[in-house]
C-alpha atoms as a PDB file:
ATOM      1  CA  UNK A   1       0.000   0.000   0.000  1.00  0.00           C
ATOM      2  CA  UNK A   2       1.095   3.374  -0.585  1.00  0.00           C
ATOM      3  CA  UNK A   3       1.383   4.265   2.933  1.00  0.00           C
ATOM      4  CA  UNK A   4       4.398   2.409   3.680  1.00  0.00           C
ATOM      5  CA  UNK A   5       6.733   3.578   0.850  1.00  0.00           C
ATOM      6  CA  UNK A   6       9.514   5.213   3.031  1.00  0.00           C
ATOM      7  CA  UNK A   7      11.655   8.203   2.049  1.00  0.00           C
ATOM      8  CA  UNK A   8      15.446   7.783   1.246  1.00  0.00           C
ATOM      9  CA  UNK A   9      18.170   8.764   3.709  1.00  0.00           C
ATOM     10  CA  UNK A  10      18.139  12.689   3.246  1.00  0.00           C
ATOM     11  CA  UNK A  11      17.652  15.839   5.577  1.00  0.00           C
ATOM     12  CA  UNK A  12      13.882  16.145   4.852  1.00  0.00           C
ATOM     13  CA  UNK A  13      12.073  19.444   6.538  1.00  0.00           C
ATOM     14  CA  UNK A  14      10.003  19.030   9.297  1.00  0.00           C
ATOM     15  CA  UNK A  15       6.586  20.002   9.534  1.00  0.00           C
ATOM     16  CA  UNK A  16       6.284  22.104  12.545  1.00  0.00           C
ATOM     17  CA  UNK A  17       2.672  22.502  14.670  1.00  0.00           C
ATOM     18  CA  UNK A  18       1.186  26.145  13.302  1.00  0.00           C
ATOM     19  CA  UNK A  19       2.904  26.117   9.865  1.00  0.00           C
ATOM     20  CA  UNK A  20       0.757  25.400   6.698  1.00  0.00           C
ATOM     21  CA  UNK A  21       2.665  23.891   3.475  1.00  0.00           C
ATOM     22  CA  UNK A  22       1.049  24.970   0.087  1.00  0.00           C
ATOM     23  CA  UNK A  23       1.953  21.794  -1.854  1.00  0.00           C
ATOM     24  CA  UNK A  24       1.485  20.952  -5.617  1.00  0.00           C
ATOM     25  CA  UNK A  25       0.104  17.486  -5.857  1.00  0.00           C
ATOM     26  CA  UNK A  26       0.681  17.634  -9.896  1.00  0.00           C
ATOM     27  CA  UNK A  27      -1.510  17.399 -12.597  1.00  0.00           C
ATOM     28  CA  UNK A  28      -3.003  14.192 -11.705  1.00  0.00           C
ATOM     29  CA  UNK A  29      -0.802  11.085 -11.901  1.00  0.00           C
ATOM     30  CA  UNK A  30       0.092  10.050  -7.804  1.00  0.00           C
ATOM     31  CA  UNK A  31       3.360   9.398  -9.261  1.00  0.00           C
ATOM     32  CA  UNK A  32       4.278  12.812 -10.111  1.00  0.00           C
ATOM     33  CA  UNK A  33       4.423  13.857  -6.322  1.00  0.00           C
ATOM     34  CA  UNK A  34       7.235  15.074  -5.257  1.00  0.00           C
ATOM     35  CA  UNK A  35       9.415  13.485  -2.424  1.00  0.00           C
ATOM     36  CA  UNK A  36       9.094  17.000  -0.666  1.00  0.00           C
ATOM     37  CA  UNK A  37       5.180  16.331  -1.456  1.00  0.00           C
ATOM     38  CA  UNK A  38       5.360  13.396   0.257  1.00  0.00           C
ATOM     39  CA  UNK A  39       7.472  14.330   3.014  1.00  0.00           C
ATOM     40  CA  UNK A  40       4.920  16.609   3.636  1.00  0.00           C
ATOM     41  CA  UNK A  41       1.655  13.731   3.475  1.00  0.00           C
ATOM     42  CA  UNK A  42       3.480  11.609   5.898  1.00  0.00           C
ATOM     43  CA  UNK A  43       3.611  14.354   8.456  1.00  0.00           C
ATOM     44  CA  UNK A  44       0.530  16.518   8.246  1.00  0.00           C
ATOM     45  CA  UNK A  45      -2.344  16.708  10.825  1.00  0.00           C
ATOM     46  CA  UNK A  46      -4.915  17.758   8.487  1.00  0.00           C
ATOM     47  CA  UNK A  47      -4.788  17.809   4.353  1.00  0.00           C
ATOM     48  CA  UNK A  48      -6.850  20.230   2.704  1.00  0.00           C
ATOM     49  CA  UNK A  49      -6.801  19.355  -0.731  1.00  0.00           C
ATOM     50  CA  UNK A  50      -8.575  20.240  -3.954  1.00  0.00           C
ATOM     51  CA  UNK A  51     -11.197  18.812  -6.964  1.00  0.00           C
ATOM     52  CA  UNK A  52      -8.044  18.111  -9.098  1.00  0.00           C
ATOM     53  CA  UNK A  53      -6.228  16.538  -6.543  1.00  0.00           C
ATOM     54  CA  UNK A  54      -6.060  12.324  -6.978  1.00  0.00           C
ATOM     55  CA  UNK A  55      -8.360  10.747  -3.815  1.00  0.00           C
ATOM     56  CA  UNK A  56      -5.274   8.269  -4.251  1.00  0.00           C
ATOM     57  CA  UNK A  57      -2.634  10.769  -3.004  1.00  0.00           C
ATOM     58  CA  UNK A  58      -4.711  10.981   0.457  1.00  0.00           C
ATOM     59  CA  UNK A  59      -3.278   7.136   0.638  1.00  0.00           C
ATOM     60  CA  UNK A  60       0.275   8.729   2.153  1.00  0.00           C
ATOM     61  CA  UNK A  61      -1.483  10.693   5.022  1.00  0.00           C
ATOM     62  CA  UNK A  62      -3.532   7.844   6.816  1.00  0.00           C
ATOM     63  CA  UNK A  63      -2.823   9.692  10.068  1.00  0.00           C
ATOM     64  CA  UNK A  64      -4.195  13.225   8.614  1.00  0.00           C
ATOM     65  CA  UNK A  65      -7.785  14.408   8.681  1.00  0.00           C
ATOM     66  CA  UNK A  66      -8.826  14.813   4.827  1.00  0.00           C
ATOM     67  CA  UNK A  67     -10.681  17.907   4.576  1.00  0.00           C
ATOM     68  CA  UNK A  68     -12.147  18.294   0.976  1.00  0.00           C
ATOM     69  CA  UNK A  69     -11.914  21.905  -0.484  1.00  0.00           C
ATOM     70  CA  UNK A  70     -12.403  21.241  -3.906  1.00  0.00           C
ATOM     71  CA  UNK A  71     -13.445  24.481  -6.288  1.00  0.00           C
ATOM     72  CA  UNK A  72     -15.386  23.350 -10.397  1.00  0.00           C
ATOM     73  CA  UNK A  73     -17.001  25.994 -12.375  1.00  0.00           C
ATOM     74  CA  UNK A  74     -20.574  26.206 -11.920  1.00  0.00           C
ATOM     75  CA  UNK A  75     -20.609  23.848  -9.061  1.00  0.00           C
ATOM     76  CA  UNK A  76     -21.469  25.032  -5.486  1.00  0.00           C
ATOM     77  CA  UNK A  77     -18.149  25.514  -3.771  1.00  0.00           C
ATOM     78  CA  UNK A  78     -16.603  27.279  -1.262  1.00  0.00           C
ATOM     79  CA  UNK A  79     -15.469  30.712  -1.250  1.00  0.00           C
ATOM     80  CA  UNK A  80     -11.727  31.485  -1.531  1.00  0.00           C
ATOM     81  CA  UNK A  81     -11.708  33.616   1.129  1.00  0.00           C
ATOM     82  CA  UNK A  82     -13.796  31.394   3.933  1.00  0.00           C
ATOM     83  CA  UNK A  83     -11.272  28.286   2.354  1.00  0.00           C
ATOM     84  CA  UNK A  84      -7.543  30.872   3.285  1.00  0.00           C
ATOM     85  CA  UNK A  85      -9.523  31.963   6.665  1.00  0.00           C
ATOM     86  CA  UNK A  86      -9.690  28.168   7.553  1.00  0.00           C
ATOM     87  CA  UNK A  87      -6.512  27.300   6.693  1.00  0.00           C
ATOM     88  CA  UNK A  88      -5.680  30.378   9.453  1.00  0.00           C
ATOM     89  CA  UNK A  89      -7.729  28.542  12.207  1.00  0.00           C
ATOM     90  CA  UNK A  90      -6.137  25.335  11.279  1.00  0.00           C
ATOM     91  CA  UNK A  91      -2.313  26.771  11.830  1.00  0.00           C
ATOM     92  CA  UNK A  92      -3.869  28.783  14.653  1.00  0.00           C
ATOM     93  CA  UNK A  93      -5.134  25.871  15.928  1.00  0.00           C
ATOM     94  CA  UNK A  94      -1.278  24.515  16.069  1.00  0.00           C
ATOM     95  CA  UNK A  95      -1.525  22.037  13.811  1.00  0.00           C
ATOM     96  CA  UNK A  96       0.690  20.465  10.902  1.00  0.00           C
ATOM     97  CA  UNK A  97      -1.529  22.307   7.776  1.00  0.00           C
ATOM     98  CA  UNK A  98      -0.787  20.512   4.130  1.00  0.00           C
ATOM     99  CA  UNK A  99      -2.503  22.782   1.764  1.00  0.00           C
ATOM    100  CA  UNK A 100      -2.773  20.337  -0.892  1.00  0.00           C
ATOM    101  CA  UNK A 101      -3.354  22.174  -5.244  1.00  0.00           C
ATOM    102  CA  UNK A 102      -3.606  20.151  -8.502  1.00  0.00           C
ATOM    103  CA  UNK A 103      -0.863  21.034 -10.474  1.00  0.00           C
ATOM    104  CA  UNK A 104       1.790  23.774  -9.082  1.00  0.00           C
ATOM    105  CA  UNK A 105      -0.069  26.110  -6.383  1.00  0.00           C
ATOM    106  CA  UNK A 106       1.503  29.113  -8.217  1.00  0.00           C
ATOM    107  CA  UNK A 107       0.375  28.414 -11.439  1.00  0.00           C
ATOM    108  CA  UNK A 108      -3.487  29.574 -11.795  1.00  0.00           C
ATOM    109  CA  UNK A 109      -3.702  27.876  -8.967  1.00  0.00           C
ATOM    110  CA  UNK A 110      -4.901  31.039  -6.206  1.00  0.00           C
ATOM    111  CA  UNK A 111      -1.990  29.744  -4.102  1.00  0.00           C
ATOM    112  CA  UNK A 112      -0.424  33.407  -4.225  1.00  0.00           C
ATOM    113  CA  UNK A 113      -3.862  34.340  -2.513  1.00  0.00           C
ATOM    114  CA  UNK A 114      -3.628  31.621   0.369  1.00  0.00           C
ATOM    115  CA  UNK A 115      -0.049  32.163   1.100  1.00  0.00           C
ATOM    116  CA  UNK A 116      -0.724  36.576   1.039  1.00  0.00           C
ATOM    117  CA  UNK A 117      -4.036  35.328   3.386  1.00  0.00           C
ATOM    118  CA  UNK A 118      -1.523  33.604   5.533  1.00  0.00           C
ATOM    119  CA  UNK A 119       1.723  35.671   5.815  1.00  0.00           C
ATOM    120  CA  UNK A 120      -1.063  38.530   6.756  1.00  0.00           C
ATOM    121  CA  UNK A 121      -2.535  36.107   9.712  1.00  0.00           C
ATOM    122  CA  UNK A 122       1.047  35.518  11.051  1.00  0.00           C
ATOM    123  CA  UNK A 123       1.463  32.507   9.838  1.00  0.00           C
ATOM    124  CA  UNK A 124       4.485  30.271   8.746  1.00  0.00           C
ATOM    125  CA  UNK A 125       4.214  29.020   5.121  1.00  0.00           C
ATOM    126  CA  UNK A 126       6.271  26.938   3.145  1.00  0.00           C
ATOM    127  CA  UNK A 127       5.664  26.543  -0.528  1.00  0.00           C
ATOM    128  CA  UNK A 128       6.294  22.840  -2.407  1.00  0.00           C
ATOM    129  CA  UNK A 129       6.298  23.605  -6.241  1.00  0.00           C
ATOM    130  CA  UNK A 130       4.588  20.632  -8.383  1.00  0.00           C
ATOM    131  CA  UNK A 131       4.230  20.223 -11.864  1.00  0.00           C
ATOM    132  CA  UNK A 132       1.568  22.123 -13.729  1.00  0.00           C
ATOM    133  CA  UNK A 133      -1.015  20.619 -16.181  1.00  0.00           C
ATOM    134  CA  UNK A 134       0.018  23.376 -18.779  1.00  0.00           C
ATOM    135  CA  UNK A 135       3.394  21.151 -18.912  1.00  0.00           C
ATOM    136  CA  UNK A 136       2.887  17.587 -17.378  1.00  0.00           C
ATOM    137  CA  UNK A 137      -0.353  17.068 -19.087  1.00  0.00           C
ATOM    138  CA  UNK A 138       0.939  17.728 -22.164  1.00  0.00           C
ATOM    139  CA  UNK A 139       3.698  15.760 -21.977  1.00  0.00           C
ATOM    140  CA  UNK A 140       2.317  12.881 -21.156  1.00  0.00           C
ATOM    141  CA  UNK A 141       0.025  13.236 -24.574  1.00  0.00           C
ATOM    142  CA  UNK A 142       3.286  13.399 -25.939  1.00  0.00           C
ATOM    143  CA  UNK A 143       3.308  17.079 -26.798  1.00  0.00           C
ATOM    144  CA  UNK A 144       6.317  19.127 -25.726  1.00  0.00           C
ATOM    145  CA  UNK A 145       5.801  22.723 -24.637  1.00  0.00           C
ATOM    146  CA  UNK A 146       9.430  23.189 -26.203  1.00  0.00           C
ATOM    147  CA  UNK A 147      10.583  21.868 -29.386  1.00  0.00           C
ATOM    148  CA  UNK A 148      14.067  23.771 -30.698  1.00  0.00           C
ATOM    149  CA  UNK A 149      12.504  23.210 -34.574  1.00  0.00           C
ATOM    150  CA  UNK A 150       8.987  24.756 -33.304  1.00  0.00           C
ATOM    151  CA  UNK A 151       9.288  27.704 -30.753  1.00  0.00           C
ATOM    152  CA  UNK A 152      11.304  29.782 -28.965  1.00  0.00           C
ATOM    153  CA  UNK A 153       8.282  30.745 -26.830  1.00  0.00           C
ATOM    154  CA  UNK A 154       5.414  29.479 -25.027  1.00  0.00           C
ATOM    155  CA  UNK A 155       2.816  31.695 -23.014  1.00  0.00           C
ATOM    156  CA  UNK A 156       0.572  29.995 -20.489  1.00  0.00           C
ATOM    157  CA  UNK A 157      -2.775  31.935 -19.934  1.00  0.00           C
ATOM    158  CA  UNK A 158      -6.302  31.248 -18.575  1.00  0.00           C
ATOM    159  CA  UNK A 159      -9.312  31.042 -19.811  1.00  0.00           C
ATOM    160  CA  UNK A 160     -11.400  32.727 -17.340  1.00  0.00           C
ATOM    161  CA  UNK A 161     -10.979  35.646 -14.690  1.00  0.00           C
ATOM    162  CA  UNK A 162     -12.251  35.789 -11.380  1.00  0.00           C
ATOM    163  CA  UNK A 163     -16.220  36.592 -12.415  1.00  0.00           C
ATOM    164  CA  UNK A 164     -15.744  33.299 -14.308  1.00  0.00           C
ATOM    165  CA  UNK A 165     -15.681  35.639 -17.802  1.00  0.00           C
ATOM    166  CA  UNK A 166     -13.257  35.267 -20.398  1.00  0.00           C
ATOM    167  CA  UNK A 167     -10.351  37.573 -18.697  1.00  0.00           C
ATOM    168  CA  UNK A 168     -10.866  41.152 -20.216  1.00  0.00           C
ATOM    169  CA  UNK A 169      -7.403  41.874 -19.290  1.00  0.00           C
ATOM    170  CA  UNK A 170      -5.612  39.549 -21.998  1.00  0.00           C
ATOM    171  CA  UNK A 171      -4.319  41.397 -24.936  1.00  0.00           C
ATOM    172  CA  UNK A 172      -5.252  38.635 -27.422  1.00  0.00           C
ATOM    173  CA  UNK A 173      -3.423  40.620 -30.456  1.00  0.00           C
ATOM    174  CA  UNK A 174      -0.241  40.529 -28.732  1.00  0.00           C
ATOM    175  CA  UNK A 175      -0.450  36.953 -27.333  1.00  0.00           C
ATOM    176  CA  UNK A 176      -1.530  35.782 -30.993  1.00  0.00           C
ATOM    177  CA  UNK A 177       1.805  37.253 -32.390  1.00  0.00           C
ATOM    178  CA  UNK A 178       4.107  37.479 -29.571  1.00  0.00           C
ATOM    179  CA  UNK A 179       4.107  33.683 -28.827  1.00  0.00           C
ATOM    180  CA  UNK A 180       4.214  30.619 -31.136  1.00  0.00           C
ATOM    181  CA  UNK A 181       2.772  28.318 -28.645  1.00  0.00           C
ATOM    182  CA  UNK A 182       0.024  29.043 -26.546  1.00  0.00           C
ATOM    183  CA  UNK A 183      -0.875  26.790 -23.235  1.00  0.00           C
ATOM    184  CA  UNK A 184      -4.554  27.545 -22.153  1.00  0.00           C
ATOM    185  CA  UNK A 185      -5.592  26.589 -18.751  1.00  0.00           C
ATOM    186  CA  UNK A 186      -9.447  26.397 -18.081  1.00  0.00           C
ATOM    187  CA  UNK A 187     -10.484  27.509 -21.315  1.00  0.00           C
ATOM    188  CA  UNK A 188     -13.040  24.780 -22.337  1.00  0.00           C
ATOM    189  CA  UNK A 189     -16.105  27.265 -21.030  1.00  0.00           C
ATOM    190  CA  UNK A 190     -14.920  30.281 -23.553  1.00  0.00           C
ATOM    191  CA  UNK A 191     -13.159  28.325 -26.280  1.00  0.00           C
ATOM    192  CA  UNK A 192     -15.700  29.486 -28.210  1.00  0.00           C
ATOM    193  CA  UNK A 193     -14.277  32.862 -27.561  1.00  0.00           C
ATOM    194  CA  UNK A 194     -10.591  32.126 -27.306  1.00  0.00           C
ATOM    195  CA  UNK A 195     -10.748  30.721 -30.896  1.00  0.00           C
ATOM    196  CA  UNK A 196     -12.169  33.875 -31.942  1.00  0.00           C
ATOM    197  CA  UNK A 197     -10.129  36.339 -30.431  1.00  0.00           C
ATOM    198  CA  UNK A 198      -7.063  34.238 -31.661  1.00  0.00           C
ATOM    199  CA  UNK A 199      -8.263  33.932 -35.636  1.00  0.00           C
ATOM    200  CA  UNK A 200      -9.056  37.942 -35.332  1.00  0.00           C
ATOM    201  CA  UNK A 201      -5.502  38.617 -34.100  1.00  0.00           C
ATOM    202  CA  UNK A 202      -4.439  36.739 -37.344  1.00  0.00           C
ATOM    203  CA  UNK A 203      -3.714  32.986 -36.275  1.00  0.00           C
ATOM    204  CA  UNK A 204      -4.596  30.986 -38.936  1.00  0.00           C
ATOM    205  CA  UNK A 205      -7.977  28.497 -38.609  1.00  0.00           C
ATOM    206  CA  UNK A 206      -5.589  25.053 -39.918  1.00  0.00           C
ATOM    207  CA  UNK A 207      -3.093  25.830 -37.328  1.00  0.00           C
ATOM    208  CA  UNK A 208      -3.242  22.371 -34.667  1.00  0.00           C
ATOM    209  CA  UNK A 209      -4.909  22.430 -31.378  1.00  0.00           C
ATOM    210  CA  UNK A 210      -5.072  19.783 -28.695  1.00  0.00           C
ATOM    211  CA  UNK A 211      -7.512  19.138 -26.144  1.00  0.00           C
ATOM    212  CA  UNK A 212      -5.841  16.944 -23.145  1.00  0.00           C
ATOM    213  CA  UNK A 213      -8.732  16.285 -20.786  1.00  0.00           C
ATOM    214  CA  UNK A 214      -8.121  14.468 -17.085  1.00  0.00           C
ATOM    215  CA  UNK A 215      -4.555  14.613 -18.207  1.00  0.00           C
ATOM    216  CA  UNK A 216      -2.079  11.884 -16.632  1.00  0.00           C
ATOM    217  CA  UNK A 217      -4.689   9.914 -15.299  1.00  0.00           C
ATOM    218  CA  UNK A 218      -6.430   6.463 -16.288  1.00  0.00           C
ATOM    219  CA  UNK A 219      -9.265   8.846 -17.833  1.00  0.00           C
ATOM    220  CA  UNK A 220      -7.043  11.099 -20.233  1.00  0.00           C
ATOM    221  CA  UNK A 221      -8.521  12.199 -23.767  1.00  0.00           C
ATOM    222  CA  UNK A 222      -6.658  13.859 -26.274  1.00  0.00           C
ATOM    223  CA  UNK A 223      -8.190  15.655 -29.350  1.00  0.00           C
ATOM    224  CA  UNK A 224      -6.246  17.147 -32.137  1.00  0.00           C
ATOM    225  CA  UNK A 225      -7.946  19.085 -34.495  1.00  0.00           C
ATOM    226  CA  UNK A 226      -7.900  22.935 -35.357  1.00  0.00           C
ATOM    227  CA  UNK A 227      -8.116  26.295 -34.370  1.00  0.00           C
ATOM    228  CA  UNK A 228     -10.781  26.987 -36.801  1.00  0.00           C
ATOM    229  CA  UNK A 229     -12.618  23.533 -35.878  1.00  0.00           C
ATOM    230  CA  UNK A 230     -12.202  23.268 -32.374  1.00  0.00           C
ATOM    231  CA  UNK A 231     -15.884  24.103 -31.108  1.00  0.00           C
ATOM    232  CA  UNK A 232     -17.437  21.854 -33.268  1.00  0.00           C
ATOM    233  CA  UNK A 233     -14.987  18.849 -32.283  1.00  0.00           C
ATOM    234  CA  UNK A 234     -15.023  19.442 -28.831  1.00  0.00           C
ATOM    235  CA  UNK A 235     -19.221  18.760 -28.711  1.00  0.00           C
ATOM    236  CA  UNK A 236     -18.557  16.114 -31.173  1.00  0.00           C
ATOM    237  CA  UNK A 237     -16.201  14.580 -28.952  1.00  0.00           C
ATOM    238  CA  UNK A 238     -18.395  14.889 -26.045  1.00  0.00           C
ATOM    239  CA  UNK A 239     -15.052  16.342 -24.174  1.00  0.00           C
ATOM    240  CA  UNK A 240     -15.377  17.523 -20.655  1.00  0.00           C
ATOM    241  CA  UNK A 241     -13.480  19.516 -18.230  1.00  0.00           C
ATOM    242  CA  UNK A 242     -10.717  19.874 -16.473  1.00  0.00           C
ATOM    243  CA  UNK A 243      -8.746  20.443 -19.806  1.00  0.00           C
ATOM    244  CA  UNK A 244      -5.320  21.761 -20.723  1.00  0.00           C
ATOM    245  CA  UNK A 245      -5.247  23.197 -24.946  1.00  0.00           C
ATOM    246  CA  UNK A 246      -2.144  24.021 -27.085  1.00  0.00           C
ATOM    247  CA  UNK A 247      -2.163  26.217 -29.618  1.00  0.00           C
ATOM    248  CA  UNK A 248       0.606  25.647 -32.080  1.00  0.00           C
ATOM    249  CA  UNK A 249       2.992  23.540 -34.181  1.00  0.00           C
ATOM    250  CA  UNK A 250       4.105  21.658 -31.372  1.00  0.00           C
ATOM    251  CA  UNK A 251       1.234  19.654 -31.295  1.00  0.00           C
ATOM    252  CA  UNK A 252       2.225  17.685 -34.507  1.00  0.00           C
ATOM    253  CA  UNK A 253       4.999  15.868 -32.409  1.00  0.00           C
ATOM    254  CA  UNK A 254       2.732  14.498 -30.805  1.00  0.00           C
ATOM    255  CA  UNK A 255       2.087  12.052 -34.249  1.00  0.00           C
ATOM    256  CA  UNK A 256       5.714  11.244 -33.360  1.00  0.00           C
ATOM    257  CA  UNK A 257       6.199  11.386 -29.448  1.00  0.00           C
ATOM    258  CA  UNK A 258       2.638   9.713 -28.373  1.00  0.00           C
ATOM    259  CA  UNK A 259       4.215   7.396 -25.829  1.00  0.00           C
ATOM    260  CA  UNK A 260       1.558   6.246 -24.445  1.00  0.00           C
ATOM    261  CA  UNK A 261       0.527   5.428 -27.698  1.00  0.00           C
ATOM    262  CA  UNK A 262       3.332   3.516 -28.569  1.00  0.00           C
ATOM    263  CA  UNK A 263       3.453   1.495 -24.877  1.00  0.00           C
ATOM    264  CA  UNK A 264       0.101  -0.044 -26.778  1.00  0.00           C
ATOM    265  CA  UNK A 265       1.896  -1.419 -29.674  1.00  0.00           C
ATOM    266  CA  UNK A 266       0.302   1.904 -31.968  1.00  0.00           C
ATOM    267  CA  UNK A 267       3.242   2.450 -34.432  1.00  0.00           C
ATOM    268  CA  UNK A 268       4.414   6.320 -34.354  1.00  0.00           C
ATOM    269  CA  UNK A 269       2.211   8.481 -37.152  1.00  0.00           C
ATOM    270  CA  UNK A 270       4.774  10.324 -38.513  1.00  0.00           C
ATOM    271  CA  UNK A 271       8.606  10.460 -37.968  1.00  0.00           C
ATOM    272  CA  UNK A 272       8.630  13.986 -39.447  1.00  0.00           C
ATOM    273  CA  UNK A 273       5.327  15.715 -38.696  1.00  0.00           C
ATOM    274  CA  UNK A 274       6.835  19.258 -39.357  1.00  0.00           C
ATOM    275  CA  UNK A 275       8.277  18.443 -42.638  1.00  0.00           C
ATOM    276  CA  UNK A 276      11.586  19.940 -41.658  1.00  0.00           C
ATOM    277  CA  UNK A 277      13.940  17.448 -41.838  1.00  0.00           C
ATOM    278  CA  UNK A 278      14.982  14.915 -39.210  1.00  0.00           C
ATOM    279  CA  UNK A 279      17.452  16.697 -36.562  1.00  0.00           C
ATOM    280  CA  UNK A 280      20.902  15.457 -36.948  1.00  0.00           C
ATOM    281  CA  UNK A 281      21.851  13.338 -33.576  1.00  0.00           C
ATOM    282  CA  UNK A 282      25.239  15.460 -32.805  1.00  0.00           C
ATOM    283  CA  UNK A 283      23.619  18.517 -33.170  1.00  0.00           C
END
């Protein structure tokens, strides 16, 4: 059982009574923790973790209270502020507080907001950095965020503000021509939207998208399509969030680099999916 892997010989930190840890749990996979992630699990008093976060995970804690603190679009939920307040009375409270985010906690992730909430209170935070969805998902639909032939940028945005609106703030021109890739986090409500801001700013509508939803678990779905199709494939798909999109030429490596793919016996799509040229091995 997962409870009784044990940590290798190193000087791990100690979780000290009042202090609250804002840990990434990754983007879904348990095995993407961190050993500072589960450092943390194994000593906690209480683990307030999120919707994203793997029921699995909860596993390493068997001695913690699980307190569930989970946020979903257009599901009842609690508020931000009443969830930072808690995590106060927790700490206050002098226990061990494990603060527990899908993904990286500083990453659209409102963990900036808990940890402000906290230092304000008084209170002793440590931050554990995970891997984001923007960069784990995709990689493990066998897209990479960097690809030397592809881009020399990627910008990570997301798709909604905090009224839940398509973020007015977002100069869609710029990000259209200033960056080759584009990682969109929580976009699936206003991809509508996104698409259209994105063709207007002169992106063209045959340039590949993927969809990676429920990425790194049991339940992943990728769809590649289009910028100019996306809508329509996304309801014909049936496609669901939590879902991570890329916008850009790095998605055709993934006709190439679909491991997972490959792991069941599918035979790679294309060896050269940007028509470019194989990259020499020395260089």
């Amino acid at each position: 059982m997962a409870q009784h892997l044990t940590l290798p010989p190193y000087d791990w930190p100690v979780m000290q009574p009042g202090w609250v840890w804002l840990c990434g749990a990754g983007s879904g996979d348990p095995g993407l923790l961190t050993l500072h992630a589960l450092n943390a699990l194994r000593q906690a008093d209480v683990v307030i973790y999120d919707a994203l976060v793997q029921e699995a995970i909860l596993d390493w804690a068997p001695q913690a209270e699980h307190i569930y603190a989970g946020k979903r679009g257009g599901k009842p939920s609690a508020k931000q502020r009443d969830i930072s307040l808690h995590l106060v009375d927790l700490a206050r409270a002098g226990k061990r507080v494990l603060r527990l985010k899908g993904g990286d906690p500083f990453v659209f992730g409102r963990g900036g907001e808990e940890a402000q909430t906290l230092v304000q209170h008084g209170v002793m935070v440590r931050i554990i950095p995970g891997i984001s969805a923007g960069i784990g998902g995709l990689a493990y639909a066998g897209i990479p965020v960097t690809h030397r032939d592809v881009n020399q940028s990627v910008t990570f945005v997301t798709g909604h503000d905090q009224s839940g609106n398509t973020p007015g703030s977002l100069d869609w021109e710029s990000i259209s021509k200033g960056s080759q890739v584009i990682v969109i986090y929580m976009g699936m409500k206003h991809i509508a939207q996104i698409a259209a801001h994105l063709m207007k700013a002169g992106r063209n509508p045959s340039e590949p998208v993927a969809v990676v939803t429920t990425a790194t678990t049991p339940e992943q779905q990728v769809l590649e399509t289009t910028l100019g199709a996306i809508v329509d494939d996304i309801a014909r798909a049936g496609l669901e969030p939590p879902a991570i999109i890329c916008v850009g030429q790095s998605v055709l490596m993934r006709q190439v680099l679909d491991w997972q793919g490959m792991a069941a016996g599918e035979a790679p799509r294309n060896l050269d999916p940007l028509g470019r040229g194989l990259p020499a091995e020395s260089a």
